[in-house]
PDB file of N, CA and C in Angstrom:
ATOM      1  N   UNK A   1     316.021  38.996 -34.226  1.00  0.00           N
ATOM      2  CA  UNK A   1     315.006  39.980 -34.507  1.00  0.00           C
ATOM      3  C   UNK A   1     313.705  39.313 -34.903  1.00  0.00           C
ATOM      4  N   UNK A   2     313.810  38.384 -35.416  1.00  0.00           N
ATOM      5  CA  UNK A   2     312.212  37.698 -35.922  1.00  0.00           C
ATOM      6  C   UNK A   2     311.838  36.992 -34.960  1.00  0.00           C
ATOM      7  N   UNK A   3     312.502  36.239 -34.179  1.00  0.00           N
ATOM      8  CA  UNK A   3     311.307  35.600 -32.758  1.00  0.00           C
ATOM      9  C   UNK A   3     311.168  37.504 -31.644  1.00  0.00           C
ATOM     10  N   UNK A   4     311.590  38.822 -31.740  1.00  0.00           N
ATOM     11  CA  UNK A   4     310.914  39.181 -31.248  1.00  0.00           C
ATOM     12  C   UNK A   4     309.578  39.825 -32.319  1.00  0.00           C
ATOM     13  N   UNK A   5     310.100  40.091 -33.432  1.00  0.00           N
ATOM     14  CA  UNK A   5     308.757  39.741 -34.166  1.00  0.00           C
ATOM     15  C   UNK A   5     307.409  39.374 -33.624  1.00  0.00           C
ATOM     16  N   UNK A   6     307.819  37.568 -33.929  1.00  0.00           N
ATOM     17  CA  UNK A   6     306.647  36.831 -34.000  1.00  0.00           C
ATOM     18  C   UNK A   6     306.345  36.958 -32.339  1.00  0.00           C
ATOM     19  N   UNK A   7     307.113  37.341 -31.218  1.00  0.00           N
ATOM     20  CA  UNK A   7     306.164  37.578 -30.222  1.00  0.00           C
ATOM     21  C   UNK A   7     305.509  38.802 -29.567  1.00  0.00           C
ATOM     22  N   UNK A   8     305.552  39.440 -30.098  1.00  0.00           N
ATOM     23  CA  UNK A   8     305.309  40.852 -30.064  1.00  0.00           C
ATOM     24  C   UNK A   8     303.043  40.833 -30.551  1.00  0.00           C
ATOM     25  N   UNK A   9     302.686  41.650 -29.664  1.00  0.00           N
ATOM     26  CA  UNK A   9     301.237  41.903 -30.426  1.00  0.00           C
ATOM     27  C   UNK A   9     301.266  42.484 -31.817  1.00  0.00           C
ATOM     28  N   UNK A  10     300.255  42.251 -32.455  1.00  0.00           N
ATOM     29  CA  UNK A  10     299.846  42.993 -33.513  1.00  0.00           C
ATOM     30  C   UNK A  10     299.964  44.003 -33.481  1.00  0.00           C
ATOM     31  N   UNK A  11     299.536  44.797 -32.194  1.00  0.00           N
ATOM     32  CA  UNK A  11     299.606  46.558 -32.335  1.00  0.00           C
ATOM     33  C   UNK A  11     300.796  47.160 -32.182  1.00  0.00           C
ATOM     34  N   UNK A  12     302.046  46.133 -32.231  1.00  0.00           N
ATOM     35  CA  UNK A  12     303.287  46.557 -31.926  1.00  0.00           C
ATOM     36  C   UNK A  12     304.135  46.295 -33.629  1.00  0.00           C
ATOM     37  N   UNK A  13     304.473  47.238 -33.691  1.00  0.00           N
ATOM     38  CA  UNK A  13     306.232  47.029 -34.796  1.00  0.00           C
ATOM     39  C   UNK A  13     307.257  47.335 -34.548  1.00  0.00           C
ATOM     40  N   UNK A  14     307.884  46.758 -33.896  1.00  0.00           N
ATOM     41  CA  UNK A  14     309.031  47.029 -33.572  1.00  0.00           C
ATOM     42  C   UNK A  14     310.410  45.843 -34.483  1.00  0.00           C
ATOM     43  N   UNK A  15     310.812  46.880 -35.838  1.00  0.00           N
ATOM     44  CA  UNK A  15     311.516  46.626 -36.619  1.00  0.00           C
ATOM     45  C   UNK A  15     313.065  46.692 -36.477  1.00  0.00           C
ATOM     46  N   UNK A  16     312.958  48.185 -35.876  1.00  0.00           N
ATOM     47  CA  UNK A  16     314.284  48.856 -36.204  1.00  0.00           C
ATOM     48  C   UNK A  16     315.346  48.622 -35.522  1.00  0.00           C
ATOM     49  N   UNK A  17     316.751  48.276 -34.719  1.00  0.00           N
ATOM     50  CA  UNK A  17     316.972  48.047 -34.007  1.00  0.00           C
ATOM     51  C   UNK A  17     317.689  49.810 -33.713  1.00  0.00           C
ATOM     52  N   UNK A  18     317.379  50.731 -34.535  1.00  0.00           N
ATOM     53  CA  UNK A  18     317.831  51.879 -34.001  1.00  0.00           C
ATOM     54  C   UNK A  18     316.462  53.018 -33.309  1.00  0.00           C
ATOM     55  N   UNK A  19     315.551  52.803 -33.948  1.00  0.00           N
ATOM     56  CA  UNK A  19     314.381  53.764 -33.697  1.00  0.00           C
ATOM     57  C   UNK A  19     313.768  53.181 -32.247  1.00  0.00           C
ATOM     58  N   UNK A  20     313.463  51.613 -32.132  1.00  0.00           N
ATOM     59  CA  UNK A  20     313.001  51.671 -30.450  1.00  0.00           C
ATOM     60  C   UNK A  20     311.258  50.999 -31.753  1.00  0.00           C
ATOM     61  N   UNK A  21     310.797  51.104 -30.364  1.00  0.00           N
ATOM     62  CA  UNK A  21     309.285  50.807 -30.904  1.00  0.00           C
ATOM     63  C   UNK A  21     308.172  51.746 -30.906  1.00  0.00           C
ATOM     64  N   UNK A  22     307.232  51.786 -31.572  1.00  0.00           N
ATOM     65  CA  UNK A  22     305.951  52.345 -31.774  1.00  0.00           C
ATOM     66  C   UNK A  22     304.716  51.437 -31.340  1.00  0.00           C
ATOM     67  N   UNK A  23     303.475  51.758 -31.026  1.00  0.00           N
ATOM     68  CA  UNK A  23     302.802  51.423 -31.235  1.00  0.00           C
ATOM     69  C   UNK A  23     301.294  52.091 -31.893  1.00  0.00           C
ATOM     70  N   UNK A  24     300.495  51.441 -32.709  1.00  0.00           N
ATOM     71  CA  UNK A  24     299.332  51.700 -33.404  1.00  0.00           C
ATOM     72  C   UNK A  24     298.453  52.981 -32.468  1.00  0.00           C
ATOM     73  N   UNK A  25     298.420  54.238 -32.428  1.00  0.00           N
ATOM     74  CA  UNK A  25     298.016  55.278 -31.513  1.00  0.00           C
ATOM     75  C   UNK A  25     296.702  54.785 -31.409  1.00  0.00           C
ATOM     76  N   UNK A  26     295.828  54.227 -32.302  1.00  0.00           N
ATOM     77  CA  UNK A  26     294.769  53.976 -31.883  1.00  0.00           C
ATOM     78  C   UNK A  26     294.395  52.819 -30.267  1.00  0.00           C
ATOM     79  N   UNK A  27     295.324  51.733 -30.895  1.00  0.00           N
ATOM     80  CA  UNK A  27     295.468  51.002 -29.599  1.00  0.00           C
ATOM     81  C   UNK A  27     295.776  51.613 -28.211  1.00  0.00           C
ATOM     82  N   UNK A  28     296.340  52.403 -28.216  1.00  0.00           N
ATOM     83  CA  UNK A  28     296.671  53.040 -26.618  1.00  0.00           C
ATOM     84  C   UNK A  28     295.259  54.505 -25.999  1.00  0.00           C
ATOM     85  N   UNK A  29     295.154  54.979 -27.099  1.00  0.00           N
ATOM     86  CA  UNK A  29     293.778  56.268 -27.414  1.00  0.00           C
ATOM     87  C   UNK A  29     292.632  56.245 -27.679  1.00  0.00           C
ATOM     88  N   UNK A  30     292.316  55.862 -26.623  1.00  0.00           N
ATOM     89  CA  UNK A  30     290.676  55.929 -27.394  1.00  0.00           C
ATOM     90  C   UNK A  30     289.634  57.150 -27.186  1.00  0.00           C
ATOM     91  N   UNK A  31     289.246  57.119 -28.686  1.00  0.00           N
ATOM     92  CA  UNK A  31     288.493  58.465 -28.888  1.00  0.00           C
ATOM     93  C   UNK A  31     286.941  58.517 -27.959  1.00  0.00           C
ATOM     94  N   UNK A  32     287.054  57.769 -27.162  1.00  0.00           N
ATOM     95  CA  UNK A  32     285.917  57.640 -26.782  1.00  0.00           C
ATOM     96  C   UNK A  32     286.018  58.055 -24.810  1.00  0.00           C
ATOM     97  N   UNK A  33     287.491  58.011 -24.772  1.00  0.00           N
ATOM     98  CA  UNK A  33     288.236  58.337 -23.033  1.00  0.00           C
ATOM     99  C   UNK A  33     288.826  59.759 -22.914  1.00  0.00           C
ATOM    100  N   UNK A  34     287.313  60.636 -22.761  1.00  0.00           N
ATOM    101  CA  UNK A  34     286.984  62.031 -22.884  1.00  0.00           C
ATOM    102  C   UNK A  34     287.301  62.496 -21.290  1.00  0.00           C
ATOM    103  N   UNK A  35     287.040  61.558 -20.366  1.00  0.00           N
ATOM    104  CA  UNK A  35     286.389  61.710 -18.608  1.00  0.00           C
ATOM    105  C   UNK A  35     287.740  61.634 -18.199  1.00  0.00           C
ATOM    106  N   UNK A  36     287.778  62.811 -17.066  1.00  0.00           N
ATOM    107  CA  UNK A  36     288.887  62.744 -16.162  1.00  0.00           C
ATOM    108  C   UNK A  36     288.618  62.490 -14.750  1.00  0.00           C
ATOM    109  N   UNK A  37     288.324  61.853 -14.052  1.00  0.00           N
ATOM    110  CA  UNK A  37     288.069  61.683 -13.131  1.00  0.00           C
ATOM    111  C   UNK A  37     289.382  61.471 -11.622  1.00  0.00           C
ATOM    112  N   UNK A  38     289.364  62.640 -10.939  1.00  0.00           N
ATOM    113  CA  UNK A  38     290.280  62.868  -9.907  1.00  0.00           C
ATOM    114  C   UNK A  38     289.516  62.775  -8.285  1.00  0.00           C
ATOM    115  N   UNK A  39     290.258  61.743  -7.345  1.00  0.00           N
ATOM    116  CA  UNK A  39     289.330  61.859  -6.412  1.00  0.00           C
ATOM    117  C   UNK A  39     290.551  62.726  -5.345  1.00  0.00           C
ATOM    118  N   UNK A  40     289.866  63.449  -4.424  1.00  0.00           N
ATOM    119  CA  UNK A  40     290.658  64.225  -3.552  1.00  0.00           C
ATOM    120  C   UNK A  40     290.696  64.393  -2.435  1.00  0.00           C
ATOM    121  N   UNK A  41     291.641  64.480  -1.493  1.00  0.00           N
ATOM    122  CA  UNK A  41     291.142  64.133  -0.111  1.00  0.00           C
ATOM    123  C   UNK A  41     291.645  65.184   0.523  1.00  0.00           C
ATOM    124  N   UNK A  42     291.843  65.860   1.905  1.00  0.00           N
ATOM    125  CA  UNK A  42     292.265  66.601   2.400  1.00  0.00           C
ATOM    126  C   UNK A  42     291.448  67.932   3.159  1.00  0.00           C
ATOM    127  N   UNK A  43     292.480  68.562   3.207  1.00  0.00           N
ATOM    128  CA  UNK A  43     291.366  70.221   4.069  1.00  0.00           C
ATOM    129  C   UNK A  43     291.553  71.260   3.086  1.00  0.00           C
ATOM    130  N   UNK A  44     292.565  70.713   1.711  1.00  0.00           N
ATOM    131  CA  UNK A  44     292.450  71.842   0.856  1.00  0.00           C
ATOM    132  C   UNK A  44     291.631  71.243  -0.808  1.00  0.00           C
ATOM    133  N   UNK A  45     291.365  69.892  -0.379  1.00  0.00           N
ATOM    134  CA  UNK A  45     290.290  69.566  -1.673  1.00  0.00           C
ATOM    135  C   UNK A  45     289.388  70.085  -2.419  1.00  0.00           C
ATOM    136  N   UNK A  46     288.793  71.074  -1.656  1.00  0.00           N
ATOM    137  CA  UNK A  46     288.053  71.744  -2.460  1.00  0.00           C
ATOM    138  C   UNK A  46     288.542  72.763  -3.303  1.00  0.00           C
ATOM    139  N   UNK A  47     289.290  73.447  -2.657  1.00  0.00           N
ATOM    140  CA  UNK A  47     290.120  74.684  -3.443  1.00  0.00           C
ATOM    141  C   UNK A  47     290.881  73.796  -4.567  1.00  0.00           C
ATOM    142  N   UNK A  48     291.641  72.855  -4.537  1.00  0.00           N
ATOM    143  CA  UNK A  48     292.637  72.372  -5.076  1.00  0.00           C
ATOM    144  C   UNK A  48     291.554  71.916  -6.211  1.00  0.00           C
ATOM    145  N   UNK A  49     290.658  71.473  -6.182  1.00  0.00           N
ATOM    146  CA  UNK A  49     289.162  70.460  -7.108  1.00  0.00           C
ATOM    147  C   UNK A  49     289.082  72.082  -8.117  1.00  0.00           C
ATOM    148  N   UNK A  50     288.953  73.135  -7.659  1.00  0.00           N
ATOM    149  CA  UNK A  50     288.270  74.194  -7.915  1.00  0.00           C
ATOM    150  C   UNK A  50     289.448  74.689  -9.023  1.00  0.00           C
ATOM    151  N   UNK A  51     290.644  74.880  -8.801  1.00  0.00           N
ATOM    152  CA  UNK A  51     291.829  75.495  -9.436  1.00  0.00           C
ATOM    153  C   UNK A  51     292.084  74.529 -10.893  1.00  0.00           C
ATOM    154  N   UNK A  52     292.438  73.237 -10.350  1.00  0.00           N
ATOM    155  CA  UNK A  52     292.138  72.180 -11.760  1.00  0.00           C
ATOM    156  C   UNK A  52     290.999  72.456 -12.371  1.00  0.00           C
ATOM    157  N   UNK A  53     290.237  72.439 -11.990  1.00  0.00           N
ATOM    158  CA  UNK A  53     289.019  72.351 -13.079  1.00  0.00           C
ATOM    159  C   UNK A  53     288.780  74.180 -13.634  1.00  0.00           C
ATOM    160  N   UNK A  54     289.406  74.965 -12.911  1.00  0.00           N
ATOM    161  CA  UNK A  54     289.828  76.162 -14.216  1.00  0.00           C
ATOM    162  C   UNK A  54     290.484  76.190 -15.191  1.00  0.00           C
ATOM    163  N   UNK A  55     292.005  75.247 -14.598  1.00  0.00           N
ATOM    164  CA  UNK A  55     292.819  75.350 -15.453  1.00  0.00           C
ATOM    165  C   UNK A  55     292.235  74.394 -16.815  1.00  0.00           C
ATOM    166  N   UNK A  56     291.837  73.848 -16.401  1.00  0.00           N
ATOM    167  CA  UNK A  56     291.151  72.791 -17.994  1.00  0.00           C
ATOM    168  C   UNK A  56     289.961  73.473 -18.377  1.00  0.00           C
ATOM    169  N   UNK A  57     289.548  74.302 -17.957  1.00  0.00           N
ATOM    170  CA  UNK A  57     288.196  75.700 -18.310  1.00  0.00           C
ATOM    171  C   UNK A  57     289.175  76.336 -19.412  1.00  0.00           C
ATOM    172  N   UNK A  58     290.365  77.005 -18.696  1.00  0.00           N
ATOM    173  CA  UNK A  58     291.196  78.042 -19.749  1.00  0.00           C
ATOM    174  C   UNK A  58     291.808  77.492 -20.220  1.00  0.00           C
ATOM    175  N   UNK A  59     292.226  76.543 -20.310  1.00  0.00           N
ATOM    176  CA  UNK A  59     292.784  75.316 -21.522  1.00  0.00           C
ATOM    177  C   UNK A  59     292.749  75.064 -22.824  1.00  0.00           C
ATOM    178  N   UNK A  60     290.929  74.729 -22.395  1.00  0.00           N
ATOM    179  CA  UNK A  60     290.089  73.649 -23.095  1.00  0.00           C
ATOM    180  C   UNK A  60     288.923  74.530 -23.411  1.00  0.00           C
ATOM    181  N   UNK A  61     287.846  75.003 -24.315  1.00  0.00           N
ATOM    182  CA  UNK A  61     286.498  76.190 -24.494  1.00  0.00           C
ATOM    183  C   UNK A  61     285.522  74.998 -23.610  1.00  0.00           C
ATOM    184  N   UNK A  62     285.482  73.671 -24.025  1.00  0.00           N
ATOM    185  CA  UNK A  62     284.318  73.348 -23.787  1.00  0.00           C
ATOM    186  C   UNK A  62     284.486  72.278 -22.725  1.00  0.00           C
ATOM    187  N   UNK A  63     285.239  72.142 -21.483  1.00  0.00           N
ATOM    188  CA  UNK A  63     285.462  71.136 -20.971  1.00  0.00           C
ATOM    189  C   UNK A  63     284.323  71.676 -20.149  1.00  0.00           C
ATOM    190  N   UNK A  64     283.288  70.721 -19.584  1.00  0.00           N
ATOM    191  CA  UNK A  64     282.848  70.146 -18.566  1.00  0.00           C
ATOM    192  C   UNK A  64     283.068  69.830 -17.110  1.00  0.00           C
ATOM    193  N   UNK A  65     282.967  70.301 -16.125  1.00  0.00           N
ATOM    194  CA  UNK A  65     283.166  69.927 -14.851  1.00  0.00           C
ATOM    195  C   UNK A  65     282.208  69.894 -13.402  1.00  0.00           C
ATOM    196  N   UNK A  66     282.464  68.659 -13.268  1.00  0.00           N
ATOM    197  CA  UNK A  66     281.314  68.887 -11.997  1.00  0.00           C
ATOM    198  C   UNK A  66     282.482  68.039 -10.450  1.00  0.00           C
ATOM    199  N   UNK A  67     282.374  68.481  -9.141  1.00  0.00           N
ATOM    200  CA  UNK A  67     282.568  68.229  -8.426  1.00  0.00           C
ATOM    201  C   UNK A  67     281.696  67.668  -7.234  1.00  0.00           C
ATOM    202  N   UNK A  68     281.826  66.529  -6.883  1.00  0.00           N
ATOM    203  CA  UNK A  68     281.079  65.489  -5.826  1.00  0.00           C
ATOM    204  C   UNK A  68     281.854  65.455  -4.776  1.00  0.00           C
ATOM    205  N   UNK A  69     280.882  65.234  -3.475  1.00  0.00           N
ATOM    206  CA  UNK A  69     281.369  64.978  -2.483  1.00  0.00           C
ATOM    207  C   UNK A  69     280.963  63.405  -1.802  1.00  0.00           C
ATOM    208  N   UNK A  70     281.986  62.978  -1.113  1.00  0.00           N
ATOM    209  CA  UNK A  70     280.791  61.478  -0.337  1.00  0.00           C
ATOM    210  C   UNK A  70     282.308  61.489   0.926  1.00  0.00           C
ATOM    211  N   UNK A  71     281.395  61.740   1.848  1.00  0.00           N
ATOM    212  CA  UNK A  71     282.458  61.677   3.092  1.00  0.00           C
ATOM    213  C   UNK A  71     283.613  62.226   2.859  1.00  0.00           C
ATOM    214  N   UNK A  72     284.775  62.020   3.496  1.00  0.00           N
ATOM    215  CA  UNK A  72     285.912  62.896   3.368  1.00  0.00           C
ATOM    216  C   UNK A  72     286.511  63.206   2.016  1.00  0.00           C
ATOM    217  N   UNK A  73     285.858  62.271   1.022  1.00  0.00           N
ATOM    218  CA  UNK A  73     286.653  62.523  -0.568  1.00  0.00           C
ATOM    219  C   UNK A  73     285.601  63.421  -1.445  1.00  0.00           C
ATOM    220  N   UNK A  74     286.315  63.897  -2.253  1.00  0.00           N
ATOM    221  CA  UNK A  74     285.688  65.401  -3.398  1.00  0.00           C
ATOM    222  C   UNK A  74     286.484  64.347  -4.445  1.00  0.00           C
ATOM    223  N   UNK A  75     284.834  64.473  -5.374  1.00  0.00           N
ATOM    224  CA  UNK A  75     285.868  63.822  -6.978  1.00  0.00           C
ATOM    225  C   UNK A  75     285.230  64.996  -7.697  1.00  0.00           C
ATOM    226  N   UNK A  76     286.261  65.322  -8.497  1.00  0.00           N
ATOM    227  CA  UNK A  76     286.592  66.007 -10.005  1.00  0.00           C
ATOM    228  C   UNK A  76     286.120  65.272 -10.915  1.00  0.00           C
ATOM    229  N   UNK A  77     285.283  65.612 -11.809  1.00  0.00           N
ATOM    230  CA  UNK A  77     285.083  64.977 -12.845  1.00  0.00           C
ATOM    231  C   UNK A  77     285.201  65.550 -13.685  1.00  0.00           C
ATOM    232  N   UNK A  78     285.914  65.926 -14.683  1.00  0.00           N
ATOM    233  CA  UNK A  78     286.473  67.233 -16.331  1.00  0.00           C
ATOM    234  C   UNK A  78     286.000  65.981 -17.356  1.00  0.00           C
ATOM    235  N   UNK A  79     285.054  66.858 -17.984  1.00  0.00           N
ATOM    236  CA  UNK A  79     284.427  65.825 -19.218  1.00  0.00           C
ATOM    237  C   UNK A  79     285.050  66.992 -20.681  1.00  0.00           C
ATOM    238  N   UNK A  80     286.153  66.191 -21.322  1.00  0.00           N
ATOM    239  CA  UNK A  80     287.107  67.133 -22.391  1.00  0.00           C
ATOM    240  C   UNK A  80     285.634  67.025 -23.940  1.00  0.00           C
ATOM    241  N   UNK A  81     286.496  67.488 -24.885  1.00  0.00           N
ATOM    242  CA  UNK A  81     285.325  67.189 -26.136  1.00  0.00           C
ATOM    243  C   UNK A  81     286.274  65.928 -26.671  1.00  0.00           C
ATOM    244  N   UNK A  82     287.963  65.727 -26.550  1.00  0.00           N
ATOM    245  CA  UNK A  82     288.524  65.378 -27.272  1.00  0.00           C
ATOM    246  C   UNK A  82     289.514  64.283 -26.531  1.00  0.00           C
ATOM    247  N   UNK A  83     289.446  63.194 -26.403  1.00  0.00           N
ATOM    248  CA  UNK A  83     290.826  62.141 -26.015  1.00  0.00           C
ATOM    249  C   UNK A  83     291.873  63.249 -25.939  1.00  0.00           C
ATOM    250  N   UNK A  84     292.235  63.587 -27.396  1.00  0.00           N
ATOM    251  CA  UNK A  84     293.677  63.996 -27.042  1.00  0.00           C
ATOM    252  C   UNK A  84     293.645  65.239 -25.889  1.00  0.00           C
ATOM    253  N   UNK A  85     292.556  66.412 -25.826  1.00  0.00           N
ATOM    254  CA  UNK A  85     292.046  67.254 -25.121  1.00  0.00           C
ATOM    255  C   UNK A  85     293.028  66.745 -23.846  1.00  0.00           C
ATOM    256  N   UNK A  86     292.230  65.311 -23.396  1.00  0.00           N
ATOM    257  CA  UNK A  86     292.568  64.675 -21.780  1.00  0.00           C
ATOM    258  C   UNK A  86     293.956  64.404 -21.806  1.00  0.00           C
ATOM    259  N   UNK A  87     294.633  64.048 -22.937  1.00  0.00           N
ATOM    260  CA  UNK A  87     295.598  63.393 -22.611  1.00  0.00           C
ATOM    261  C   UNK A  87     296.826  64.527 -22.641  1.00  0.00           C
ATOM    262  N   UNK A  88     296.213  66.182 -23.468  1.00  0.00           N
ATOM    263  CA  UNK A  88     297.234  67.005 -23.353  1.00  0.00           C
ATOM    264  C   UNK A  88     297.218  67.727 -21.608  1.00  0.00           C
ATOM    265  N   UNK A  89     295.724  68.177 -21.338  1.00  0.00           N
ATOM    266  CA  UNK A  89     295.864  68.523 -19.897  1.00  0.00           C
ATOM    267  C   UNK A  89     296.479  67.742 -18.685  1.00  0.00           C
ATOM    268  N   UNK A  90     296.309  66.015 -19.012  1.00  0.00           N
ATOM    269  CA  UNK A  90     297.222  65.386 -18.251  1.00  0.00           C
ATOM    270  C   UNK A  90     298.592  65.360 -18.166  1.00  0.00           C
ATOM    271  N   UNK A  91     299.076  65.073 -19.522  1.00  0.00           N
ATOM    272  CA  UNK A  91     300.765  65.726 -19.575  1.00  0.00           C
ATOM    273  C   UNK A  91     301.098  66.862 -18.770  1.00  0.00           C
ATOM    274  N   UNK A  92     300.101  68.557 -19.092  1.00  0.00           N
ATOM    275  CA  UNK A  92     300.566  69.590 -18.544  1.00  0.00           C
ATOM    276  C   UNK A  92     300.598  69.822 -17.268  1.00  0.00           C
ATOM    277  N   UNK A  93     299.741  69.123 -17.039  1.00  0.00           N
ATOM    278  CA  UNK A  93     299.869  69.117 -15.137  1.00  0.00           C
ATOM    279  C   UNK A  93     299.793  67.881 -14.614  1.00  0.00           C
ATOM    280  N   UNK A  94     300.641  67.117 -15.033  1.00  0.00           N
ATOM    281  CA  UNK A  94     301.424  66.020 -14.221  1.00  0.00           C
ATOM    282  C   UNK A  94     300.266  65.058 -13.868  1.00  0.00           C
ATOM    283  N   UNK A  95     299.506  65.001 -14.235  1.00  0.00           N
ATOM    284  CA  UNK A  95     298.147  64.241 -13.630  1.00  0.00           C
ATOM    285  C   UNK A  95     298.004  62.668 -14.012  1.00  0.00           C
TER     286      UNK A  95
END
């Protein structure tokens, strides 16, 4: 247990040999990775660009969204207020 200790990062503790490991939420979250950015391709991209970015409308009060085009790809861009915001709409729809 102590050489995996000592090789393990700092942002890791992994003590227990029953619990498994954690790491420091800050290290993996950053409050600052608000932007979702989805690029999309197809003949139903636009609709499909259009439906996501409701569902994170009725989600979320204040999410942000703008949709771009450049040749055959449409990007999504959902700007959340909150990290966790992004990281719960990603869980809910598989993203």
């Amino acid at each position: 247990m102590k050489n995996i200790q000592n090789a393990q990062s700092d942002l890791v503790n992994d003590t227990c040999n029953d619990c498994g490991s954690f790491v420091d939420v800050g290290a993996v979250i950053d409050e600052h990775d608000t932007v979702l950015e989805l690029t999309l391709t197809g003949e139903n991209a636009s609709k499909l660009a259009n439906e996501v970015a409701e569902k994170a409308i009725n989600r979320f009060e204040e999410v942000r969204s703008e949709i771009a085009t450049n040749g055959d790809q449409l990007t999504l861009t959902l700007t959340f207020s909150f990290s966790a915001e992004k990281m719960i709409f990603q869980l809910e729809n598989s993203l």
